[in-house]
PDB file of N, CA and C in Angstrom:
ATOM      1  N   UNK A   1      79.706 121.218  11.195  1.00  0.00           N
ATOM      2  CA  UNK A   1      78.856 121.313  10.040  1.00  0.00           C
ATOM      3  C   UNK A   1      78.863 119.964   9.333  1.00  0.00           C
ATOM      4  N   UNK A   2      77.515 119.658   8.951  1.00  0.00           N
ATOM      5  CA  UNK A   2      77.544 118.276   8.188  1.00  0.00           C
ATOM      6  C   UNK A   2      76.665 118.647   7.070  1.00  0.00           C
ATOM      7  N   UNK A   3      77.280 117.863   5.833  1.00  0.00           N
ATOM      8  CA  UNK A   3      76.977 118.657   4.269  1.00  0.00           C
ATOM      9  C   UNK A   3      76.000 117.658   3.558  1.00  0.00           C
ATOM     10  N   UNK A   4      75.241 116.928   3.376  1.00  0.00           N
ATOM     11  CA  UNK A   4      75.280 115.511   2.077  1.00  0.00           C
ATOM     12  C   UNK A   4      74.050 116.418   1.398  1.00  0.00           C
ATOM     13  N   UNK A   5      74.199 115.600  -0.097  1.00  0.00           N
ATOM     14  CA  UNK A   5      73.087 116.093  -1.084  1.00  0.00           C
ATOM     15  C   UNK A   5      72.101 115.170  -0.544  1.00  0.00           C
ATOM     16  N   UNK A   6      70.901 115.592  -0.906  1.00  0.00           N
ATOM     17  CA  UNK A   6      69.485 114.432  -0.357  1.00  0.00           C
ATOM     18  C   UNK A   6      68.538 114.091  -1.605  1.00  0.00           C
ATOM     19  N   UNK A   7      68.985 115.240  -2.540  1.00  0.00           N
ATOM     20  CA  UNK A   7      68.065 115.104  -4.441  1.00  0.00           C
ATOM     21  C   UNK A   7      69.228 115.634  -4.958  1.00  0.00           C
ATOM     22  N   UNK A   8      68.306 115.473  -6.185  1.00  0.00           N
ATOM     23  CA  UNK A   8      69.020 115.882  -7.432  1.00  0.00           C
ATOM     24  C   UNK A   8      70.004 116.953  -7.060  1.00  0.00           C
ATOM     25  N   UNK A   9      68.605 118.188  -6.539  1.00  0.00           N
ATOM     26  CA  UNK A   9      69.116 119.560  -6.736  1.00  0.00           C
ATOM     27  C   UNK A   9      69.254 119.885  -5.150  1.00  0.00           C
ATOM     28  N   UNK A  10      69.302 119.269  -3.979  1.00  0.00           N
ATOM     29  CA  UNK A  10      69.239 119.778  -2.983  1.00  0.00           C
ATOM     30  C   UNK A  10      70.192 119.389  -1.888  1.00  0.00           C
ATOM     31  N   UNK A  11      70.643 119.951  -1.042  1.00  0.00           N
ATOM     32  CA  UNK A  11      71.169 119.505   0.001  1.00  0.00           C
ATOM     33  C   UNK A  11      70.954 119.839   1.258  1.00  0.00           C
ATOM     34  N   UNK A  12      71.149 119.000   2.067  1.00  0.00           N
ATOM     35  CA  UNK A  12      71.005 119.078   3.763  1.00  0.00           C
ATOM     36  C   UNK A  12      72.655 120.014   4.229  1.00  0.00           C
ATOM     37  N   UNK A  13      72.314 120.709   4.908  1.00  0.00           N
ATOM     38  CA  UNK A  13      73.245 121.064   6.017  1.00  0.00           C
ATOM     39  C   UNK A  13      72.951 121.114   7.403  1.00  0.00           C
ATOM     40  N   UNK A  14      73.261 120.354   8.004  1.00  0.00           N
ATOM     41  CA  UNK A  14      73.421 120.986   9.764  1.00  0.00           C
ATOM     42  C   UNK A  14      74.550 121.676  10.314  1.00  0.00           C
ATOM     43  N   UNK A  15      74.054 122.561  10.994  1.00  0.00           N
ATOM     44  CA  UNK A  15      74.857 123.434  12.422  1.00  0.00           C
ATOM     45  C   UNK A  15      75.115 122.927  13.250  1.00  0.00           C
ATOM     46  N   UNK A  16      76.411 123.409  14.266  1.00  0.00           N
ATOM     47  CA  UNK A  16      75.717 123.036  15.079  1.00  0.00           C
ATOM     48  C   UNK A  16      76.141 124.534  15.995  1.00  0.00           C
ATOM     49  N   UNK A  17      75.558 124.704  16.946  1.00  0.00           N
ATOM     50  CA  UNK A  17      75.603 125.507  18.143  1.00  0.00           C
ATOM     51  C   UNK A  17      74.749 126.637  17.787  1.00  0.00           C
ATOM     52  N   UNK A  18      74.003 126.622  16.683  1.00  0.00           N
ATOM     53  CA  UNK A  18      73.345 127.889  16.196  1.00  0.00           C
ATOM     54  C   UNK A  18      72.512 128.629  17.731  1.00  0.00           C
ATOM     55  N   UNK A  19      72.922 129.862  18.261  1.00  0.00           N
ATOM     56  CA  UNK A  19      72.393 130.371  19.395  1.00  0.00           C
ATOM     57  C   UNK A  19      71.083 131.013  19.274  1.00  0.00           C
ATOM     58  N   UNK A  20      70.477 131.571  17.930  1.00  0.00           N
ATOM     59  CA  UNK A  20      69.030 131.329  18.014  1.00  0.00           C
ATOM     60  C   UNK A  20      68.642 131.791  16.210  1.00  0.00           C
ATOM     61  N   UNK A  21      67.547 132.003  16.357  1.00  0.00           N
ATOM     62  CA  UNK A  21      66.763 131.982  15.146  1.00  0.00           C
ATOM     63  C   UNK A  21      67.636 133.371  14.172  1.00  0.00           C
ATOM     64  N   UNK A  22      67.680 134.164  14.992  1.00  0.00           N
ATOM     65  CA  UNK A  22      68.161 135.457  14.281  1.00  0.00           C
ATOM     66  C   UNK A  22      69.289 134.601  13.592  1.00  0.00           C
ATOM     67  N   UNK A  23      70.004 134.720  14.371  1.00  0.00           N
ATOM     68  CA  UNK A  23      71.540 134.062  13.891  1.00  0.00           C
ATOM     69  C   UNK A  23      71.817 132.831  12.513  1.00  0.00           C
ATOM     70  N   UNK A  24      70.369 132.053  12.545  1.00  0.00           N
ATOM     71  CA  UNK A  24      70.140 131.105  11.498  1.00  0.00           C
ATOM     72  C   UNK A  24      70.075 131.561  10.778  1.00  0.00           C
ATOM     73  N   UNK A  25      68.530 133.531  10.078  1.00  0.00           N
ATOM     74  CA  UNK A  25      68.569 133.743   9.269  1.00  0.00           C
ATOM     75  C   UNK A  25      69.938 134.210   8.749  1.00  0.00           C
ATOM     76  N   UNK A  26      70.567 135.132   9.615  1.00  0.00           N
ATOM     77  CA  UNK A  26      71.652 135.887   9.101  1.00  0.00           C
ATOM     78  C   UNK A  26      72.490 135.073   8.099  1.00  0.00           C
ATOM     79  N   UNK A  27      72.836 133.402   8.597  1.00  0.00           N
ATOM     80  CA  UNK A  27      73.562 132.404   7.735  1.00  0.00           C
ATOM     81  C   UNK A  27      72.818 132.424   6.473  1.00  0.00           C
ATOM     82  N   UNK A  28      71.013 132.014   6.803  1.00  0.00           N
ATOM     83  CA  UNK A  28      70.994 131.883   5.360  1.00  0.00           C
ATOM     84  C   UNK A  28      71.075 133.003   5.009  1.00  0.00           C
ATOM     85  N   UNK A  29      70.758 134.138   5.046  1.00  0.00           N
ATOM     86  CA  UNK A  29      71.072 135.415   3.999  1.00  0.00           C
ATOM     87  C   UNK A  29      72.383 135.106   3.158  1.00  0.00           C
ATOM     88  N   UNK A  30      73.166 135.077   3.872  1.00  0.00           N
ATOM     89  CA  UNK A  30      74.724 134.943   3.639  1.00  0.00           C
ATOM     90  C   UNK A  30      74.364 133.433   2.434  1.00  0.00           C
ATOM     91  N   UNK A  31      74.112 132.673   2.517  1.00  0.00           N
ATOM     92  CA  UNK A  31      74.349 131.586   1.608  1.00  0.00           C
ATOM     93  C   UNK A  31      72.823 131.930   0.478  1.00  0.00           C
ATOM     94  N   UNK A  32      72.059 132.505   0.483  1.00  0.00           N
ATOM     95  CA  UNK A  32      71.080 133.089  -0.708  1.00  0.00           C
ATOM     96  C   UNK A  32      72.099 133.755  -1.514  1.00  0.00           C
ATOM     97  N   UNK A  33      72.615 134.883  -0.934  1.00  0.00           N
ATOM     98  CA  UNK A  33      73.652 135.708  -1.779  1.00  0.00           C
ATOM     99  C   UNK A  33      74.616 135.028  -2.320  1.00  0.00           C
ATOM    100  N   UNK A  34      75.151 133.962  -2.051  1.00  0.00           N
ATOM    101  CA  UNK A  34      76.230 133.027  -2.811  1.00  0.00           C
ATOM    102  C   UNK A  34      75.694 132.833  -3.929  1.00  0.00           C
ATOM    103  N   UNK A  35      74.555 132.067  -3.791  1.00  0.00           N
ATOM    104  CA  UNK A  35      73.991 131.297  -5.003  1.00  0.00           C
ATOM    105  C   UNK A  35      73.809 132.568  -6.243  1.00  0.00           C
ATOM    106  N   UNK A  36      73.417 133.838  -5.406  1.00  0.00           N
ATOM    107  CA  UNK A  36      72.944 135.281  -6.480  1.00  0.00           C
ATOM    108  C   UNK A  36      74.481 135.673  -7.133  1.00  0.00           C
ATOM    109  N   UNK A  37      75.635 135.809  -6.603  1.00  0.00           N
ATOM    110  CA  UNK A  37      76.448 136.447  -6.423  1.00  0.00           C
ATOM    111  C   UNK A  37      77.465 134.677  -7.719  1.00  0.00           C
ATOM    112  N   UNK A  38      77.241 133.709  -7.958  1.00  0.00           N
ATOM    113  CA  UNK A  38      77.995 132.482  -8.388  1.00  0.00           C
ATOM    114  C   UNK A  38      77.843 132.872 -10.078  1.00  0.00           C
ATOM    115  N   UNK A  39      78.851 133.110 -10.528  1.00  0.00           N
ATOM    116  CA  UNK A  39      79.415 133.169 -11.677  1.00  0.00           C
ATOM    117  C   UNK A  39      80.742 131.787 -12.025  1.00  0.00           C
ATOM    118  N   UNK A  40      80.239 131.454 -13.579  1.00  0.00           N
ATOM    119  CA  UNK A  40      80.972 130.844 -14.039  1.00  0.00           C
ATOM    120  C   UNK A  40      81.795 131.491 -14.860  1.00  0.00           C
ATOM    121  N   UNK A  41      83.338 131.688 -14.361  1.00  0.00           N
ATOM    122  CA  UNK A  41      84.008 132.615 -15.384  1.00  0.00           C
ATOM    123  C   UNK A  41      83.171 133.916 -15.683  1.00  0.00           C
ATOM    124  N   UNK A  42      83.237 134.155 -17.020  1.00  0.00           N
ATOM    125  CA  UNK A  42      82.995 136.157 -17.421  1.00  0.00           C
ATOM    126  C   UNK A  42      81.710 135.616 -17.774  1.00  0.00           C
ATOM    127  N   UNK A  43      80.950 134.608 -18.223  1.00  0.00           N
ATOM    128  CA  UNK A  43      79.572 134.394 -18.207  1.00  0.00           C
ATOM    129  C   UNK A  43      78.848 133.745 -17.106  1.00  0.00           C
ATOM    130  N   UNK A  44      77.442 133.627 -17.378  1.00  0.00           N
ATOM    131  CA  UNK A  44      76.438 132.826 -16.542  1.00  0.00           C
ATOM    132  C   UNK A  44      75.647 132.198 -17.173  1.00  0.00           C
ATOM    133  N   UNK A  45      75.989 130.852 -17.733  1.00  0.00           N
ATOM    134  CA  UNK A  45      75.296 130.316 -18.483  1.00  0.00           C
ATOM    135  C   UNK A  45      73.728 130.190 -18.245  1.00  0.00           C
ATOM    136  N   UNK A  46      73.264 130.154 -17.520  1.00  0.00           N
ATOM    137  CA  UNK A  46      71.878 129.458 -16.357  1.00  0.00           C
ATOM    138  C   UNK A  46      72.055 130.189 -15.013  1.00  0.00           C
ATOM    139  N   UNK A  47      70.939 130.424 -14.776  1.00  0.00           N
ATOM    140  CA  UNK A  47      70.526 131.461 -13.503  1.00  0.00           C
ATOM    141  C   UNK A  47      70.865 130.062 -12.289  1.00  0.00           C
ATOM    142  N   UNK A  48      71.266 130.675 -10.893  1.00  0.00           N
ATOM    143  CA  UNK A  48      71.553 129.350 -10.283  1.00  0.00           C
ATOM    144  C   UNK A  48      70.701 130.252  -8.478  1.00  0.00           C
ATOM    145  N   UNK A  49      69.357 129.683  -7.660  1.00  0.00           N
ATOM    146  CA  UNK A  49      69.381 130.363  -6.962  1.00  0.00           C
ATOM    147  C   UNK A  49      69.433 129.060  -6.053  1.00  0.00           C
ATOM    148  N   UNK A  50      68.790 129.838  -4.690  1.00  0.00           N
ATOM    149  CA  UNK A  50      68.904 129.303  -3.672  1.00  0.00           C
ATOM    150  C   UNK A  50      67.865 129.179  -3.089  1.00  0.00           C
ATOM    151  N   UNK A  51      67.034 128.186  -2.127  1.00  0.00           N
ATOM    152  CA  UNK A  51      65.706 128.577  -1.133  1.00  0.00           C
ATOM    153  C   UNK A  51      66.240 127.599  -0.093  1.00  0.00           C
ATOM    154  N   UNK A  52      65.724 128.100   0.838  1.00  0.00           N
ATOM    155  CA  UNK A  52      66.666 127.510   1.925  1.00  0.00           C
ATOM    156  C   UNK A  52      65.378 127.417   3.275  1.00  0.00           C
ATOM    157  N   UNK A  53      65.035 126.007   3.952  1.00  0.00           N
ATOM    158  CA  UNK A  53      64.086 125.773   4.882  1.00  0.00           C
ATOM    159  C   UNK A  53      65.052 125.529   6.220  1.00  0.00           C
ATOM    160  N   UNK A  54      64.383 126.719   7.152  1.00  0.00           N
ATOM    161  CA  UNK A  54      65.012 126.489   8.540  1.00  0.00           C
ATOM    162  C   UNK A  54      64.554 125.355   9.229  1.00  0.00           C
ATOM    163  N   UNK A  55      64.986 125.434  10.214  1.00  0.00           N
ATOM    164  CA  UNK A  55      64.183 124.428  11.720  1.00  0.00           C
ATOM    165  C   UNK A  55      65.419 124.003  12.955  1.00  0.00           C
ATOM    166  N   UNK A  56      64.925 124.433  13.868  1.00  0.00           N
ATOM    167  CA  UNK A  56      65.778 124.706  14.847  1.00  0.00           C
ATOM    168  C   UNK A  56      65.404 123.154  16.470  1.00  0.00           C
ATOM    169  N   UNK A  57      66.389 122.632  16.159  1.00  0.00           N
ATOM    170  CA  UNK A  57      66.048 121.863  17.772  1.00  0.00           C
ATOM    171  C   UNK A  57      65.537 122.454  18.914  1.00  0.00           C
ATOM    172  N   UNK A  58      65.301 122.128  20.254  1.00  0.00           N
ATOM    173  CA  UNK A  58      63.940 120.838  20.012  1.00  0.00           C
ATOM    174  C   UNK A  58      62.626 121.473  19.363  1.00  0.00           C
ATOM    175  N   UNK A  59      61.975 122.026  18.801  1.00  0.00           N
ATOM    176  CA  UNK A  59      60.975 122.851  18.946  1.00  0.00           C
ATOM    177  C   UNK A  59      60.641 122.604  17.651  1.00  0.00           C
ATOM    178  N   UNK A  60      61.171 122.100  16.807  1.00  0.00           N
ATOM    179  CA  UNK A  60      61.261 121.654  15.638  1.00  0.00           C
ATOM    180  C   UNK A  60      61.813 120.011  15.219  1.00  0.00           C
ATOM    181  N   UNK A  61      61.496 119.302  16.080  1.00  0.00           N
ATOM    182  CA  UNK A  61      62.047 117.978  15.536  1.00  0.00           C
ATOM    183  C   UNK A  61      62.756 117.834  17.026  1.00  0.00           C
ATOM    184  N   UNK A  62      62.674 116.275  17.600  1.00  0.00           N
ATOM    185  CA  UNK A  62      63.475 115.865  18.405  1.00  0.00           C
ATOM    186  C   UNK A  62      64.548 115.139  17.924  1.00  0.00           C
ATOM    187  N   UNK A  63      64.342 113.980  16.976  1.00  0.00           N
ATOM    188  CA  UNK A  63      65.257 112.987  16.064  1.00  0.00           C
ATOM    189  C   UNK A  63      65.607 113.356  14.768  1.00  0.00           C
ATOM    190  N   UNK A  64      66.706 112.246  14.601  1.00  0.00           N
ATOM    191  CA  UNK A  64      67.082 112.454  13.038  1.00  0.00           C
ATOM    192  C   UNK A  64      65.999 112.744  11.966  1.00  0.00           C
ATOM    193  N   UNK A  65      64.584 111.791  12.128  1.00  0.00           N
ATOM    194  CA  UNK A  65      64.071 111.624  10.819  1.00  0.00           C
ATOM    195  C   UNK A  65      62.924 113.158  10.606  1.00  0.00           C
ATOM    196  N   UNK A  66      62.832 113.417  11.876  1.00  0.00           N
ATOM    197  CA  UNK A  66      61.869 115.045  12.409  1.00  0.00           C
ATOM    198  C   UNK A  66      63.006 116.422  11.702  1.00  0.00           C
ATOM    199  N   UNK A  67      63.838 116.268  11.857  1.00  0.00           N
ATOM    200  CA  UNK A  67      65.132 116.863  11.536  1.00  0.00           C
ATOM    201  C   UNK A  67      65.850 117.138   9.887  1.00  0.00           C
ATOM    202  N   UNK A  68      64.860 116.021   9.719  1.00  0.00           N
ATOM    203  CA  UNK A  68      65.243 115.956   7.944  1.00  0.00           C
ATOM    204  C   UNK A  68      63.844 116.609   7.634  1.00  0.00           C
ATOM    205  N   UNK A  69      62.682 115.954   7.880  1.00  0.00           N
ATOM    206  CA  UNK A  69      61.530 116.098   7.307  1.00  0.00           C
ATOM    207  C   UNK A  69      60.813 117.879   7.637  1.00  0.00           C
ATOM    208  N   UNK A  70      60.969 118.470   8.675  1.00  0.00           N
ATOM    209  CA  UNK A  70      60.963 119.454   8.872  1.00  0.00           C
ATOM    210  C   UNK A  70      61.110 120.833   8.442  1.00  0.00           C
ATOM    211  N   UNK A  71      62.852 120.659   7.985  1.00  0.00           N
ATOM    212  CA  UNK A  71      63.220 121.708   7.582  1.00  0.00           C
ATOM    213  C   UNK A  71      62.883 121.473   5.698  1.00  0.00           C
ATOM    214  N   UNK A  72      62.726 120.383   5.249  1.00  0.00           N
ATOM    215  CA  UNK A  72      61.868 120.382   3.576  1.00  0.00           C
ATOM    216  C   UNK A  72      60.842 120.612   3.569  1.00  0.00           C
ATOM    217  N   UNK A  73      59.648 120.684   4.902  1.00  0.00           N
ATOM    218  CA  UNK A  73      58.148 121.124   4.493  1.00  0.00           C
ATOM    219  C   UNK A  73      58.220 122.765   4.497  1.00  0.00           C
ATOM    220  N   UNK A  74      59.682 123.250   5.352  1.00  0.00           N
ATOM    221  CA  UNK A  74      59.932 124.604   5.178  1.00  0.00           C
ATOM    222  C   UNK A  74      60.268 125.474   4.123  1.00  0.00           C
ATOM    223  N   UNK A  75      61.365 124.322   3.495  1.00  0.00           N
ATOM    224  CA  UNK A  75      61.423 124.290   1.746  1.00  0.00           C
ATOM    225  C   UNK A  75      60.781 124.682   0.886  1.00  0.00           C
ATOM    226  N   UNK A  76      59.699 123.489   0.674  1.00  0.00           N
ATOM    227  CA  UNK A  76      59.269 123.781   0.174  1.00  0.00           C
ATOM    228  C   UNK A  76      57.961 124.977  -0.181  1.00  0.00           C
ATOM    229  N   UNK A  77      58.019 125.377   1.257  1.00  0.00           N
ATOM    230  CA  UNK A  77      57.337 126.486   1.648  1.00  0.00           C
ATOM    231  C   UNK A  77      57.950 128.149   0.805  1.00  0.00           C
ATOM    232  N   UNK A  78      59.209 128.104   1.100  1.00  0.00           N
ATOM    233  CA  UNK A  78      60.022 128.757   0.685  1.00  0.00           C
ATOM    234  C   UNK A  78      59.680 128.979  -1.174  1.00  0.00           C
ATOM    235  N   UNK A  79      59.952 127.951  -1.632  1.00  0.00           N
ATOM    236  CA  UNK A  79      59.948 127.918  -3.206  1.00  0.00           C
ATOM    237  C   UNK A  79      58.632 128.885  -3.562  1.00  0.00           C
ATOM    238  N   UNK A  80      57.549 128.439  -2.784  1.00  0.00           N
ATOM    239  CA  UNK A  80      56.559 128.997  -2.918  1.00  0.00           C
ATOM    240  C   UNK A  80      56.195 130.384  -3.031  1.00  0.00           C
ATOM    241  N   UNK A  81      57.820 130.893  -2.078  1.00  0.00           N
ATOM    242  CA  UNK A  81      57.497 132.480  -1.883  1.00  0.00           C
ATOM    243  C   UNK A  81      58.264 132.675  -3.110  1.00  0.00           C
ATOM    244  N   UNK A  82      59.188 132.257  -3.821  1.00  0.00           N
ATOM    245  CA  UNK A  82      60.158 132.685  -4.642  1.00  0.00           C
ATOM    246  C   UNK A  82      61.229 132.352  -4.434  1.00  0.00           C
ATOM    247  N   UNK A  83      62.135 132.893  -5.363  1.00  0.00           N
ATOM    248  CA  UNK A  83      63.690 132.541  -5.233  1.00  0.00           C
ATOM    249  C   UNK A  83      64.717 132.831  -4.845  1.00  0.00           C
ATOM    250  N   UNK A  84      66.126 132.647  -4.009  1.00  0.00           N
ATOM    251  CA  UNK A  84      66.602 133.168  -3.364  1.00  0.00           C
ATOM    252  C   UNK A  84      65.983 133.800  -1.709  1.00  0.00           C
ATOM    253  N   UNK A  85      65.061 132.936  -1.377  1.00  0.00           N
ATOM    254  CA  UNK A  85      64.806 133.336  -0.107  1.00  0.00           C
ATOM    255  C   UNK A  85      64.864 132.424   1.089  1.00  0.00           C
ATOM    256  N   UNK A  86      64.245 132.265   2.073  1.00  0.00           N
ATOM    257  CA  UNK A  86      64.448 131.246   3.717  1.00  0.00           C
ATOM    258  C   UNK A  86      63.256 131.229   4.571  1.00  0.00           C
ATOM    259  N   UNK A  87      62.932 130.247   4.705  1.00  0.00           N
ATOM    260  CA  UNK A  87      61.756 130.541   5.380  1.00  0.00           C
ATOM    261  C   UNK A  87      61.840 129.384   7.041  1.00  0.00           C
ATOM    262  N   UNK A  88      61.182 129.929   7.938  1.00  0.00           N
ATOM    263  CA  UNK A  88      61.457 129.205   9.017  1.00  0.00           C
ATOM    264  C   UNK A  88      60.213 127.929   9.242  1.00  0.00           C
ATOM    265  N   UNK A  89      60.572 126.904   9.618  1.00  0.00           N
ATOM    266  CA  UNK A  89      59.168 126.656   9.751  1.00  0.00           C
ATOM    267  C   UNK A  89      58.684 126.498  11.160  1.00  0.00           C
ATOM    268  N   UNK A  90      57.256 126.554  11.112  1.00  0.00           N
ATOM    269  CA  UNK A  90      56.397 127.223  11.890  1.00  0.00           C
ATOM    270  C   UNK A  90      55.779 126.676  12.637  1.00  0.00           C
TER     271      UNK A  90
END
């Protein structure tokens, strides 16, 4: 797994060995619910969610820069549907 922020509010993660698409959403489900489920102490000052853009090698990007750019047009696809959700791109 490789982590870095890329904005303000966002960050890159890669997988690696992900065995197929199912298996990607299931992760993000699992990391939407973090962001739903993140409490500071006994309050929540500010709502904190998550949207999360797939994209899977090769079929989605051969190189690094296909690899970055990809899974943010998925992104931002995502935001579009709302919050706390994942969208694959297409």
């Amino acid at each position: 797994m490789i982590w870095f922020p890329n904005r303000r509010s966002e960050f890159t993660l890669f997988l690696r060995d992900i065995p197929s698409m199912v298996y990607a959403k299931n992760i993000s489900k699992k990391i939407c619910s973090l962001f739903k489920d993140l409490l500071l102490g006994e309050i929540k000052p500010f709502d904190i969610s998550g949207s999360i853009g797939i994209s899977m090698p090769p079929n989605h990007g051969s190189n690094f820069d296909e690899q970055i750019a990809v899974p943010d047009i998925a992104l931002y696809h995502t935001k579009d549907l709302g919050k706390d959700c994942y969208c694959r791109f297409h």
